[in-house]
C-alpha atoms as a PDB file:
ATOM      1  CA  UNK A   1      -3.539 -58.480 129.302  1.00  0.00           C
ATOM      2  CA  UNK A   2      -4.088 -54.994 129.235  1.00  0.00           C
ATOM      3  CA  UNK A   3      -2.079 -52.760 132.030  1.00  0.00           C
ATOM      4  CA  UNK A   4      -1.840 -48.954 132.440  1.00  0.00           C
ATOM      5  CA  UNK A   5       1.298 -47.583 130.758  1.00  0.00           C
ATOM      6  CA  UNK A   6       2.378 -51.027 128.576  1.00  0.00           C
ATOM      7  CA  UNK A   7       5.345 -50.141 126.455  1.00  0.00           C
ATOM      8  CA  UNK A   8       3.428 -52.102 123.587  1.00  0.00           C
ATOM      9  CA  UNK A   9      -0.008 -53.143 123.058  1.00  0.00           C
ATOM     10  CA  UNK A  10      -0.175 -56.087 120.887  1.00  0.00           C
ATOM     11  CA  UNK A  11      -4.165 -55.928 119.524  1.00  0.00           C
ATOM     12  CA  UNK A  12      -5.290 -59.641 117.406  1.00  0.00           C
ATOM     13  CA  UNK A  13      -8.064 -59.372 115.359  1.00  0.00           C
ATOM     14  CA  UNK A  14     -10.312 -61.516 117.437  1.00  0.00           C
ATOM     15  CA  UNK A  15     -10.307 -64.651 118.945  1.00  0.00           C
ATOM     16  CA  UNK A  16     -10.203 -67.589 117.109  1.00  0.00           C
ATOM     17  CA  UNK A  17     -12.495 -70.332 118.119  1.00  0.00           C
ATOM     18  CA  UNK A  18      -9.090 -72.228 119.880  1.00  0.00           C
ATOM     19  CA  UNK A  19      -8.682 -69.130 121.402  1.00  0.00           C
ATOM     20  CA  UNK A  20     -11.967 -68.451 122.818  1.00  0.00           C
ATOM     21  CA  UNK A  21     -12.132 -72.323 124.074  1.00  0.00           C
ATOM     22  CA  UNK A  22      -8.624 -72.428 125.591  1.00  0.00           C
ATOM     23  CA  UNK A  23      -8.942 -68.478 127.418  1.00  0.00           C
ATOM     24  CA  UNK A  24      -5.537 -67.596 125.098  1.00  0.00           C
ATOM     25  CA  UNK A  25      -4.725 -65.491 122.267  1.00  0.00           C
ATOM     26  CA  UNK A  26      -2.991 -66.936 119.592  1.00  0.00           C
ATOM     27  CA  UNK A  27      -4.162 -69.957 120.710  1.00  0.00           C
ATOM     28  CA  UNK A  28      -4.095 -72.147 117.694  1.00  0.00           C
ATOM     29  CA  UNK A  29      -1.274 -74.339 117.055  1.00  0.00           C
ATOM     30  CA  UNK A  30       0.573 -73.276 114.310  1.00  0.00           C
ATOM     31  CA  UNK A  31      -0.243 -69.301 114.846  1.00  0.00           C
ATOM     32  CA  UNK A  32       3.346 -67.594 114.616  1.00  0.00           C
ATOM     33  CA  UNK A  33       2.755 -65.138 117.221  1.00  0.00           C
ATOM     34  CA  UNK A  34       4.694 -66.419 120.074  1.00  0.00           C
ATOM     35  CA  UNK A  35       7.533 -67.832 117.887  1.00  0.00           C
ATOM     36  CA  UNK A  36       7.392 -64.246 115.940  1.00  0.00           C
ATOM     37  CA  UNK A  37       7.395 -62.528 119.089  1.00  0.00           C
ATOM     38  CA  UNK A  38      10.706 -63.636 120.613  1.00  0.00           C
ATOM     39  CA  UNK A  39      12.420 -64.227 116.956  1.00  0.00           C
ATOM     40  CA  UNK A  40      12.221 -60.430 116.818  1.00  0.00           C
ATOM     41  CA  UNK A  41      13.477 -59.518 120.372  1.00  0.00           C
ATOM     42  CA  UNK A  42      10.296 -58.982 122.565  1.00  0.00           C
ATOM     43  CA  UNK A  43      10.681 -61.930 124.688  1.00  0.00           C
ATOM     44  CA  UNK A  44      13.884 -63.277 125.498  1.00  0.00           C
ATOM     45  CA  UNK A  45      12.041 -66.872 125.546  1.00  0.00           C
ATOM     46  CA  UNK A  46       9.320 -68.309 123.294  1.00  0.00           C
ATOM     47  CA  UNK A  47       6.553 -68.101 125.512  1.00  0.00           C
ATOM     48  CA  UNK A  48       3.350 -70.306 125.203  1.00  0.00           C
ATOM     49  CA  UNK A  49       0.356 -68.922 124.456  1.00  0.00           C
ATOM     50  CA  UNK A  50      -0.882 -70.024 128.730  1.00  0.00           C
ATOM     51  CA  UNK A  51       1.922 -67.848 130.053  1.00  0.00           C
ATOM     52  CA  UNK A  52       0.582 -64.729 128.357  1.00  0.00           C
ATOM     53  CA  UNK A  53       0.487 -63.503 131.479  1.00  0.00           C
ATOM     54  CA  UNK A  54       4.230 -62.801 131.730  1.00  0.00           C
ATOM     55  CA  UNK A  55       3.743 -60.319 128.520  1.00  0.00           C
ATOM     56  CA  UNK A  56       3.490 -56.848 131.453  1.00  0.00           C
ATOM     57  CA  UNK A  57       6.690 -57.919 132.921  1.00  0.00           C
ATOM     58  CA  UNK A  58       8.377 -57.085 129.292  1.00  0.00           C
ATOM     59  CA  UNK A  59       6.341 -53.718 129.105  1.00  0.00           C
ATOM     60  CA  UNK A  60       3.866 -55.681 126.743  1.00  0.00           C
ATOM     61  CA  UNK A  61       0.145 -56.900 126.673  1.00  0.00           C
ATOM     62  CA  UNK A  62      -2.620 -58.106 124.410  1.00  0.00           C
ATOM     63  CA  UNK A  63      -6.244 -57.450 123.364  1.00  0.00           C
ATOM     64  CA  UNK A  64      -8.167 -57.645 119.711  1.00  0.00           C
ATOM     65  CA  UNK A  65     -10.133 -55.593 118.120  1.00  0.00           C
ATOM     66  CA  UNK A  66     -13.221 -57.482 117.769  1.00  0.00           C
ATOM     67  CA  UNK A  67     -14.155 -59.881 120.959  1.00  0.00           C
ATOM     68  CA  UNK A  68     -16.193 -61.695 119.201  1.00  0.00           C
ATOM     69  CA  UNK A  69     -14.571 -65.344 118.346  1.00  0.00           C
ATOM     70  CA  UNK A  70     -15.096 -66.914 115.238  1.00  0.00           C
ATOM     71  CA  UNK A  71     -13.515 -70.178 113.349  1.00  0.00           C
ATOM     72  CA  UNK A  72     -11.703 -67.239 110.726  1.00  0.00           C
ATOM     73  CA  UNK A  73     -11.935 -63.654 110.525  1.00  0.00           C
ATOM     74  CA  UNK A  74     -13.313 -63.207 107.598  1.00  0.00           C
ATOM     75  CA  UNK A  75     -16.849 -63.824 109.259  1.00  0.00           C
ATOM     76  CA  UNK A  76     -16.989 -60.564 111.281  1.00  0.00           C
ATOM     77  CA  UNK A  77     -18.586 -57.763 109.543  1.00  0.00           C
ATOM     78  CA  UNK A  78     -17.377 -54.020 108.753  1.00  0.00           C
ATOM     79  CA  UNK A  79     -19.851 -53.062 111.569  1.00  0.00           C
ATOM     80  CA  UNK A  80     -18.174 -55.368 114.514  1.00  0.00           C
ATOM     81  CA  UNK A  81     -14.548 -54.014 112.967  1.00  0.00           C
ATOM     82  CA  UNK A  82     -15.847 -50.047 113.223  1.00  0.00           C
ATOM     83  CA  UNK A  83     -17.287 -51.253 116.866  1.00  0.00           C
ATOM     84  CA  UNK A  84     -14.097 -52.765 117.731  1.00  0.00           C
ATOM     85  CA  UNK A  85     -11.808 -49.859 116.563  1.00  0.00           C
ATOM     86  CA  UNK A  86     -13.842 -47.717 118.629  1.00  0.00           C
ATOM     87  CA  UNK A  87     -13.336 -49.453 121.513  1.00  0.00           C
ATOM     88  CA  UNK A  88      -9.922 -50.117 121.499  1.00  0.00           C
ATOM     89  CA  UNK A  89      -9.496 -46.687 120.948  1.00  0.00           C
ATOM     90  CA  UNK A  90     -11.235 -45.804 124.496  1.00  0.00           C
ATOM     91  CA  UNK A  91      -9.187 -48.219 126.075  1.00  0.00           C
ATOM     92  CA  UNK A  92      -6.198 -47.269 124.467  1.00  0.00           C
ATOM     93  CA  UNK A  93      -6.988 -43.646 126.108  1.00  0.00           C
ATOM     94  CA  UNK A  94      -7.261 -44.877 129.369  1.00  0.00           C
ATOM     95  CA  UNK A  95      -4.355 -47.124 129.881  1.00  0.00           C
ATOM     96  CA  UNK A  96      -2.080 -45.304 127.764  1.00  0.00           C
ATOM     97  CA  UNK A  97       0.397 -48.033 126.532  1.00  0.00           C
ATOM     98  CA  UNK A  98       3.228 -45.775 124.313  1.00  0.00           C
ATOM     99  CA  UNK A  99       2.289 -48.074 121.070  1.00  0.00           C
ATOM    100  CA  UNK A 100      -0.350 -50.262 119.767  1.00  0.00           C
ATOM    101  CA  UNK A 101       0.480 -52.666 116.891  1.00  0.00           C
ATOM    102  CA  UNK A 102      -2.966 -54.003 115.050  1.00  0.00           C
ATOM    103  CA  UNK A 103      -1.698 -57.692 113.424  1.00  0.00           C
ATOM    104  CA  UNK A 104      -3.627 -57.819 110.336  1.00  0.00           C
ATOM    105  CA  UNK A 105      -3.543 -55.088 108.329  1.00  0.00           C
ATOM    106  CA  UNK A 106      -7.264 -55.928 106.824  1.00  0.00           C
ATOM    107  CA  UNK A 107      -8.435 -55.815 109.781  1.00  0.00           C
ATOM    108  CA  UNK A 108      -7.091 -52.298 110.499  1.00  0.00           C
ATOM    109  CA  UNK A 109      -8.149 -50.940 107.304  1.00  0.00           C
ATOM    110  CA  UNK A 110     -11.597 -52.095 108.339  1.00  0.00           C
ATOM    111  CA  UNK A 111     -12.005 -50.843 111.709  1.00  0.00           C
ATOM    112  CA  UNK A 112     -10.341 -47.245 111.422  1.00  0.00           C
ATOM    113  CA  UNK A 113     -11.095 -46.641 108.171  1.00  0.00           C
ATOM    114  CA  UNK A 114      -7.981 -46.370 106.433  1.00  0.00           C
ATOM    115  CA  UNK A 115      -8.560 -48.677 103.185  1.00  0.00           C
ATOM    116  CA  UNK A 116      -4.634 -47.540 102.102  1.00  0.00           C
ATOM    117  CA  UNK A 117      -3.055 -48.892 105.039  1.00  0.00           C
ATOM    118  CA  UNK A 118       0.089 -50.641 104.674  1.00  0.00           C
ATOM    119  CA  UNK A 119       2.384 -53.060 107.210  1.00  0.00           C
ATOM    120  CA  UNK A 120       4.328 -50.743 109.405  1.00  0.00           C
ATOM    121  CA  UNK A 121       4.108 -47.334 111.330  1.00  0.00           C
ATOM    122  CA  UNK A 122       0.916 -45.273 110.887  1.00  0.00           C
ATOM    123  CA  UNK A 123       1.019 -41.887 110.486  1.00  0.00           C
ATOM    124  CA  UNK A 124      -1.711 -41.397 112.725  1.00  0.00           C
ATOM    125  CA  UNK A 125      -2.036 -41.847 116.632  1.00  0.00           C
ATOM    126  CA  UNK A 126      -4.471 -44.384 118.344  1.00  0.00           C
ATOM    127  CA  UNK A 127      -5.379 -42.645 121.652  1.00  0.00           C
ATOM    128  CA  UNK A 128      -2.206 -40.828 122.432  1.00  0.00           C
ATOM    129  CA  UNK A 129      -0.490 -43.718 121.383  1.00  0.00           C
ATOM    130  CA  UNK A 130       2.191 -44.694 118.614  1.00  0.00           C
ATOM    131  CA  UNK A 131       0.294 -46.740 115.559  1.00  0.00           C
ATOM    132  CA  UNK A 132       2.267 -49.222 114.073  1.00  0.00           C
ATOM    133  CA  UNK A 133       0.589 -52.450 111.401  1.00  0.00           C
ATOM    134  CA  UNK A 134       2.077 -55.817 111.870  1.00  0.00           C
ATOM    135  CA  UNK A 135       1.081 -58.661 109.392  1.00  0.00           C
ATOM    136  CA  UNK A 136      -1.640 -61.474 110.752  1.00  0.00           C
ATOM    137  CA  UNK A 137       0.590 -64.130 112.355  1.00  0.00           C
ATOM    138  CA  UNK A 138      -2.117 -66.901 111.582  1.00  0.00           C
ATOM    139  CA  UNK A 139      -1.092 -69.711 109.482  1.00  0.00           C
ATOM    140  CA  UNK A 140      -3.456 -69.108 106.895  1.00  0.00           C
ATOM    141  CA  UNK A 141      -1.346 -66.019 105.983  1.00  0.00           C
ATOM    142  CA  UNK A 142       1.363 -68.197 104.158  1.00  0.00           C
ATOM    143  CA  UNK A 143       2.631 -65.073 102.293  1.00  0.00           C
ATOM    144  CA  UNK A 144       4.640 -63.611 104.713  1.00  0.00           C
ATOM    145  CA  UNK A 145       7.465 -65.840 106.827  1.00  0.00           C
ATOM    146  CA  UNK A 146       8.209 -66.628 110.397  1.00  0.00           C
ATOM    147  CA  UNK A 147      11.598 -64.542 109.377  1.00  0.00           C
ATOM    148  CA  UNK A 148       9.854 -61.590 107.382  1.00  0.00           C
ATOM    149  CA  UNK A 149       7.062 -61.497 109.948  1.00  0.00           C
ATOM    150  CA  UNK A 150      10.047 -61.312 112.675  1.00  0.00           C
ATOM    151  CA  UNK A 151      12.109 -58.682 110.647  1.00  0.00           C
ATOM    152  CA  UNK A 152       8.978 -56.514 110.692  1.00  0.00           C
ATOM    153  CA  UNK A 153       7.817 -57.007 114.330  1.00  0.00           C
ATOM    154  CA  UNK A 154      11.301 -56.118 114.981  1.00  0.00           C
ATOM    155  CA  UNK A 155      11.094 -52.775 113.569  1.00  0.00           C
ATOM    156  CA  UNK A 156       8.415 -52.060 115.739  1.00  0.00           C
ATOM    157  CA  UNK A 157      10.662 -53.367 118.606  1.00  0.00           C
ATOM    158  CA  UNK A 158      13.554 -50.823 117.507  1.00  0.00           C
ATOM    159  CA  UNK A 159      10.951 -47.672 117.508  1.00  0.00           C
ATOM    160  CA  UNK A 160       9.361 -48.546 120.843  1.00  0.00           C
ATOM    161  CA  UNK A 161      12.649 -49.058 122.119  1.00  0.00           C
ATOM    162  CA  UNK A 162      13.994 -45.014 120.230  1.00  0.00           C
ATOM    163  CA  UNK A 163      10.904 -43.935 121.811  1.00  0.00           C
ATOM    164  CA  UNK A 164      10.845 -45.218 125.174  1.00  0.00           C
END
């Protein structure tokens, strides 16, 4: 789901193994990315993960970093993150969405080098584009809630919104 001039890019980490089989990101029943995204304003519905497809018609879309699925993310290596960040930067360049938002701040650290990275706008730019970190939406990242997840994906909402 990646369209020229995208008023966000969301990018996952990679695809999860219910991702990869179904053809959908944040696939996996119980990920909190489709909830998240509409409790914070993106979407005026919660969408399913199979309607993805609507995400342009909000100004939005969706990649990952690393294409490679896996059962957790923690099995990719620093070398497929580097790769990844790389390549999202290229096609960040070419379809020039305003912002990208990376969900999973570990994985950003990884794949761009920053090992000081925190949640929320970068200070750096991602191929002309806005940076901003979002926390991992996966169940398995029980430390941040549906609301604190949706408080801080709609921060990201305001700015894109200031910003055009």
């Amino acid at each position: 789901m990646l369209e020229d001039g995208l008023r966000v890019l969301f990018c996952g980490i990679n695809p999860g193994l219910w991702s990869a089989a179904t053809g959908h990101h944040f696939a996996r029943p119980g990920n909190r990315f489709w909830p998240v995204l509409h409790a914070s304003g993106f979407t005026p519905r919660q969408l399913a993960p199979h309607e993805e497809r609507e995400l342009p018609a909000y100004g939005l879309g969706i990649t990952n970093v690393v294409q490679r699925a896996s059962a957790r993310a923690d099995e990719l290596d620093p070398g497929e993150y580097r790769a990844g960040g790389r390549e999202l930067e290229r096609k960040v360049a070419a379809h020039r969405p305003r912002w990208v938002a990376v969900v999973g701040v570990t994985a950003y650290r990884t794949a761009f080098g920053e090992p000081r990275a925190r949640i929320g706008l970068q200070q750096r730019t991602l191929g002309g584009a806005h940076l901003w970190v979002l926390p991992n939406p996966s169940g398995l990242n029980a430390h941040w809630s549906l609301a604190a997840m949706a408080e801080e994906f709609g921060r990201l909402r305001e700015a894109a919104e200031v910003t055009g």
